[in-house]
Protein backbone atom coordinates (compact mmCIF):
# COMPACT_ATOMS: atom_id res chain seq x y z
CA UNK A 1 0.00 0.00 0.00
CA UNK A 2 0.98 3.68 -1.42
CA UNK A 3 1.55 5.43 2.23
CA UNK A 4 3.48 7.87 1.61
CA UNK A 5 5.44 9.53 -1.67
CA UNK A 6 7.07 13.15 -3.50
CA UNK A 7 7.60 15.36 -6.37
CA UNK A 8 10.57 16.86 -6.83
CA UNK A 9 11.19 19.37 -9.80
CA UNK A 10 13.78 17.81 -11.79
CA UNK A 11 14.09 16.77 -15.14
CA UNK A 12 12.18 13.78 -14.37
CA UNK A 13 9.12 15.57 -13.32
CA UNK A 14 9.57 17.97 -16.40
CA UNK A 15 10.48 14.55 -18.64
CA UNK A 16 7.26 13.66 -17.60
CA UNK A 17 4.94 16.57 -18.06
CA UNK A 18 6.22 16.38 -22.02
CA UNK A 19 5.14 13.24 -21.93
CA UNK A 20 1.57 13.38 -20.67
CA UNK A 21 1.21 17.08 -22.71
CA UNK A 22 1.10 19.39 -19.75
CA UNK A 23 2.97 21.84 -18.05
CA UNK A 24 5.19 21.21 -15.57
CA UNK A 25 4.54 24.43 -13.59
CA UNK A 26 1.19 23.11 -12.88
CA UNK A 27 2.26 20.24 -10.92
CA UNK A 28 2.48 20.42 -7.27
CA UNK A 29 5.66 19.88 -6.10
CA UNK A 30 6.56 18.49 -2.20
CA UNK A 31 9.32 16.93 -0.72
CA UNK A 32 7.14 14.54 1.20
CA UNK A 33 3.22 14.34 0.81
CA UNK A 34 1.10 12.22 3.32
CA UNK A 35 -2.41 11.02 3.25
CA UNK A 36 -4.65 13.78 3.33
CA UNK A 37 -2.19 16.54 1.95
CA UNK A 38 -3.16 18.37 -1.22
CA UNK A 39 -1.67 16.54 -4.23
CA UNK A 40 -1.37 17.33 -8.11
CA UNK A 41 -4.45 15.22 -10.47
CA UNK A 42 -4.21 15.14 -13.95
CA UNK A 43 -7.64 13.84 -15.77
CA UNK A 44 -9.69 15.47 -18.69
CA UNK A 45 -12.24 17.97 -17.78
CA UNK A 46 -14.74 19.26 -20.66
CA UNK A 47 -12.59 17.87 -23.12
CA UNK A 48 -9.30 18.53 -22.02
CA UNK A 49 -6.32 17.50 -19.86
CA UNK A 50 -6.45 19.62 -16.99
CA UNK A 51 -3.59 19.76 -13.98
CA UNK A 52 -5.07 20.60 -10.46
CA UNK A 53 -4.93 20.18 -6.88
CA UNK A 54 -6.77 17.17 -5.09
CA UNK A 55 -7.33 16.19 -1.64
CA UNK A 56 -5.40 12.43 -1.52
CA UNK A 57 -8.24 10.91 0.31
CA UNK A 58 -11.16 9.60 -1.65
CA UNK A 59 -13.86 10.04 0.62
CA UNK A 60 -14.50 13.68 2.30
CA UNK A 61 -16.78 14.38 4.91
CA UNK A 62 -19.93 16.40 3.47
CA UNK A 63 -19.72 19.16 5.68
CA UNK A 64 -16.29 20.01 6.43
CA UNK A 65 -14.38 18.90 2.94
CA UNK A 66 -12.18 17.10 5.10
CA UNK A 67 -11.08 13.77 5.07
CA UNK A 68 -13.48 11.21 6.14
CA UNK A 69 -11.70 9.62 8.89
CA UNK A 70 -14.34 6.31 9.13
CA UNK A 71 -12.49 5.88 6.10
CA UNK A 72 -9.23 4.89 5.14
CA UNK A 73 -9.79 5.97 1.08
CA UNK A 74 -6.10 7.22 0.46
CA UNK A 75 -5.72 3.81 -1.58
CA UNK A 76 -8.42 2.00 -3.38
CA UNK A 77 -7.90 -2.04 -3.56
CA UNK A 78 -8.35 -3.25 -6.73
CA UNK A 79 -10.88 -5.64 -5.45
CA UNK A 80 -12.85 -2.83 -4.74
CA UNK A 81 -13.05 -1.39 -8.22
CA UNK A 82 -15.45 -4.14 -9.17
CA UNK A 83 -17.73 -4.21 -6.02
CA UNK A 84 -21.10 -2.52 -6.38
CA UNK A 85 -21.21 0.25 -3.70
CA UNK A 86 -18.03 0.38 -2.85
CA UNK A 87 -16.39 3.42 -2.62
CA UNK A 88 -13.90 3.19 -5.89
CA UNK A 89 -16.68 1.46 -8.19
CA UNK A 90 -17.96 4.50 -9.77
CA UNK A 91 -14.58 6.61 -10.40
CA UNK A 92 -13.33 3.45 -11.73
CA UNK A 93 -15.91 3.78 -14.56
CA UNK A 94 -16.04 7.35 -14.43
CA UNK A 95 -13.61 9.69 -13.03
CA UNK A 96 -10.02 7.91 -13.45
CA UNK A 97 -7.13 10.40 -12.94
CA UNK A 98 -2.84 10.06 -12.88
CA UNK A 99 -1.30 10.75 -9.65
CA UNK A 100 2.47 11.90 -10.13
CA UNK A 101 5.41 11.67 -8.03
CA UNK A 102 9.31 10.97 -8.05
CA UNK A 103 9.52 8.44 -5.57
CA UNK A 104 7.29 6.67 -2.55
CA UNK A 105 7.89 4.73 0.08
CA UNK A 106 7.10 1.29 1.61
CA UNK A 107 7.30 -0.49 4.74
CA UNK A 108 6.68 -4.07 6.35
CA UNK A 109 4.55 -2.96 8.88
CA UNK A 110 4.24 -4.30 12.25
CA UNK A 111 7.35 -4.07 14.58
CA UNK A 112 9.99 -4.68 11.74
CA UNK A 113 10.63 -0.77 10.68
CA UNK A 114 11.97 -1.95 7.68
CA UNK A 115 11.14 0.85 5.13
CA UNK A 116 12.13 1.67 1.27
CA UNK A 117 11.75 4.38 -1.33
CA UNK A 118 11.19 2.83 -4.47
CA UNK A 119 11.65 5.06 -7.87
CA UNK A 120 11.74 4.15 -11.44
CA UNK A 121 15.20 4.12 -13.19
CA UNK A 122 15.66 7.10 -15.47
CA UNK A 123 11.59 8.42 -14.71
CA UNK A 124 9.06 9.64 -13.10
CA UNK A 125 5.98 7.62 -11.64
CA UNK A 126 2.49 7.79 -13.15
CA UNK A 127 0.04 6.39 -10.62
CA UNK A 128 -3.14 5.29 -11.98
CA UNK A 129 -5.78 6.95 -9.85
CA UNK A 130 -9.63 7.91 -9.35
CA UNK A 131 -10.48 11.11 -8.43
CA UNK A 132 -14.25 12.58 -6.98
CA UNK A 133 -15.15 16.07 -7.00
CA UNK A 134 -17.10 18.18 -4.26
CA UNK A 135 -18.97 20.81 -5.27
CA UNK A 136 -19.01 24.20 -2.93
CA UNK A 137 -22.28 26.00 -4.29
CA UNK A 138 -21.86 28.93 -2.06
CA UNK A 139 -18.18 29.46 -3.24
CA UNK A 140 -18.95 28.63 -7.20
CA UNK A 141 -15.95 25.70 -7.44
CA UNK A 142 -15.20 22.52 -6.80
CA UNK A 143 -13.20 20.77 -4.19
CA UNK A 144 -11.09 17.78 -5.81
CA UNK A 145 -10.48 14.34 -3.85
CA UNK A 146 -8.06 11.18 -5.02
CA UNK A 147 -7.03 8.28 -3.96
CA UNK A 148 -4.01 5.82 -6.10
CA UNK A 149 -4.84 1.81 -6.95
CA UNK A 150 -3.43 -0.74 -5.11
CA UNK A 151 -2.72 -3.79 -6.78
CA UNK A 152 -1.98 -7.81 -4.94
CA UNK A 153 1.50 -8.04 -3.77
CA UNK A 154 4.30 -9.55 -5.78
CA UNK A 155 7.00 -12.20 -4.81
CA UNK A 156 9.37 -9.50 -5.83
CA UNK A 157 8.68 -7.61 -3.25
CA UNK A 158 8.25 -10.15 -0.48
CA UNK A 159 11.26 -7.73 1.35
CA UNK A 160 9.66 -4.56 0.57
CA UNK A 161 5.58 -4.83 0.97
CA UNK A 162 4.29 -8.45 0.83
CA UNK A 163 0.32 -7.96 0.53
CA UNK A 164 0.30 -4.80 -2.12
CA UNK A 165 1.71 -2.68 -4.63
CA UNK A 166 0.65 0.65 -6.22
CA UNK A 167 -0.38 0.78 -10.16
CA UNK A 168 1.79 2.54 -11.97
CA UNK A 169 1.43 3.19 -15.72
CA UNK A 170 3.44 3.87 -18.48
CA UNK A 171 3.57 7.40 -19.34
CA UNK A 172 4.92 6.95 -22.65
CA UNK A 173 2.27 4.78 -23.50
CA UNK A 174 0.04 7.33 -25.02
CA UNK A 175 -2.54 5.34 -26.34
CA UNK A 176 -2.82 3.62 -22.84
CA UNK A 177 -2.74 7.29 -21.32
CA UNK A 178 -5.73 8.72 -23.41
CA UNK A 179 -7.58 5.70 -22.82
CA UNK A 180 -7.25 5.86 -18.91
CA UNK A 181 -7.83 9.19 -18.92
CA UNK A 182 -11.21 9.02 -21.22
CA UNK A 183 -14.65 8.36 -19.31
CA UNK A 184 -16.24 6.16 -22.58
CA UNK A 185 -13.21 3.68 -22.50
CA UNK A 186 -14.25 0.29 -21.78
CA UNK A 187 -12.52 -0.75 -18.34
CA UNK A 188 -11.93 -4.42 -19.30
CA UNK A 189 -8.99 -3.18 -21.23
CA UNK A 190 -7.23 -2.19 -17.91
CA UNK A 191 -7.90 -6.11 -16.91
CA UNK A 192 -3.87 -6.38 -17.66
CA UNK A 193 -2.92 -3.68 -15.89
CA UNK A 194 -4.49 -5.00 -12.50
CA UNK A 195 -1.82 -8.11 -12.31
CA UNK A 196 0.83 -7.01 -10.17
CA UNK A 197 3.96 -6.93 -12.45
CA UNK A 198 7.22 -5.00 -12.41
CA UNK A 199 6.89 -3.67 -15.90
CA UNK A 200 9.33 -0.73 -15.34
CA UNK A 201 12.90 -1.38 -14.01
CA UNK A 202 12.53 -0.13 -10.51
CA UNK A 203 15.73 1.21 -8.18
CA UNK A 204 14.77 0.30 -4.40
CA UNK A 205 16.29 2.31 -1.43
CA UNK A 206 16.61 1.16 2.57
CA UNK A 207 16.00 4.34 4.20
CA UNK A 208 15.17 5.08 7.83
CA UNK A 209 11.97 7.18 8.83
CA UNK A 210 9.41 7.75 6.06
CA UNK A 211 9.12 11.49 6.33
CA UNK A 212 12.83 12.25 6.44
CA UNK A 213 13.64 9.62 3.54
CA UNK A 214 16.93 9.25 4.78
CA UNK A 215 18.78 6.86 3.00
CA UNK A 216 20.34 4.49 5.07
CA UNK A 217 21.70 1.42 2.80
CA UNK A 218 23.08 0.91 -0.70
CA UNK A 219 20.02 1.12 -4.16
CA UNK A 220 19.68 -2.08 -6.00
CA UNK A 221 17.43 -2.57 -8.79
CA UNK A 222 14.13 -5.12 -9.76
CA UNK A 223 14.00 -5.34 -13.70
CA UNK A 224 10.89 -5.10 -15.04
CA UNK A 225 9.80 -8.12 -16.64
């Protein structure tokens, strides 16, 4: 499970914004971003690929705009996505977004305080997300909420996070891209992408406490596959 990850503003985040066709400015950068912080969304709105600020926590209490504590929506299984009432079942199928960031990190949980950063060699990260969005009547705009896919976990990363993995796409994958991003697309062609798979070569990092990502062993790296 996606707990914690950046941006940075590097060539990697600007690599990236060529990629996807926007611009890099728009992106909200942060040198650590936790559940619940504001976070950059990019998903087509009337017609277009829009950049803008979301909420990374699906759900949002009615009244304050907050997160909705009851529930822990900063991930969405991919279980989920094909449950009737369940919380990620309608973005899935109507309100899919891409999450940026440089780098995230993962842990073993429990007592062990093992924990890694985990990048991709050479690029940025595209998280495939969903997104909702809250609309403020009195203040004439809308309040933006995501949450990034969780996939099963992978014998690869048995050392890193055994139960989970976040989805990542390929940004230079364009057809893939406009297809995520586009309400009408039929969802059964994402079937592939909900496998757990390392399909980008992936450098992992030991570091110590999450929000200080301090690095505190040597990088090694899981080719994709």
């Amino acid at each position: 499970m996606c707990g914690r990850f950046h941006l940075l503003k590097d060539h990697k985040s600007e690599e990236l914004a060529r990629e996807l066709g926007i611009d890099a400015q728009l992106m909200r950068y942060s040198p650590d971003i936790a559940p619940g912080a504001p976070i950059s969304i990019i998903h087509n709105q009337a017609g277009s690929r829009r950049v803008n600020t979301a909420i990374w926590w699906l759900k949002l209490d009615a009244k304050t705009l907050k997160p909705d504590r009851n529930w822990r929506s900063y991930n969405s299984n991919w279980k989920k996505l094909h449950v009737k009432g369940s919380l990620a079942y309608t973005p899935y199928r109507q309100s899919r977004c891409l999450i940026p960031a440089s780098a995230f990190y993962e842990g073993l949980g429990g007592t062990s305080k093992v924990y890694h950063q985990i990048e991709l060699e050479g690029q940025a990260i595209v998280f495939g997300g969903l997104y909702n969005e809250y609309n403020v009547e009195e203040q004439g705009y809308g309040i933006y909420s995501a949450s990034i896919i969780t996939l099963a976990g992978l014998p690869d990363w048995e050392s890193i996070h055994r139960t989970s993995m976040p989805l990542m796409l390929p940004a230079n994958d364009k057809a893939l891209i406009n297809q995520w991003l586009d309400p009408s697309t039929n969802i059964e062609q994402f079937a592939p992408y909900l496998t757990p798979a390392i399909r980008q070569t992936q450098k992992i990092t030991p570091i110590g406490k999450p929000s200080l990502w301090n690095k505190i062993g040597h990088s090694f790296l899981l080719e994709a596959s």
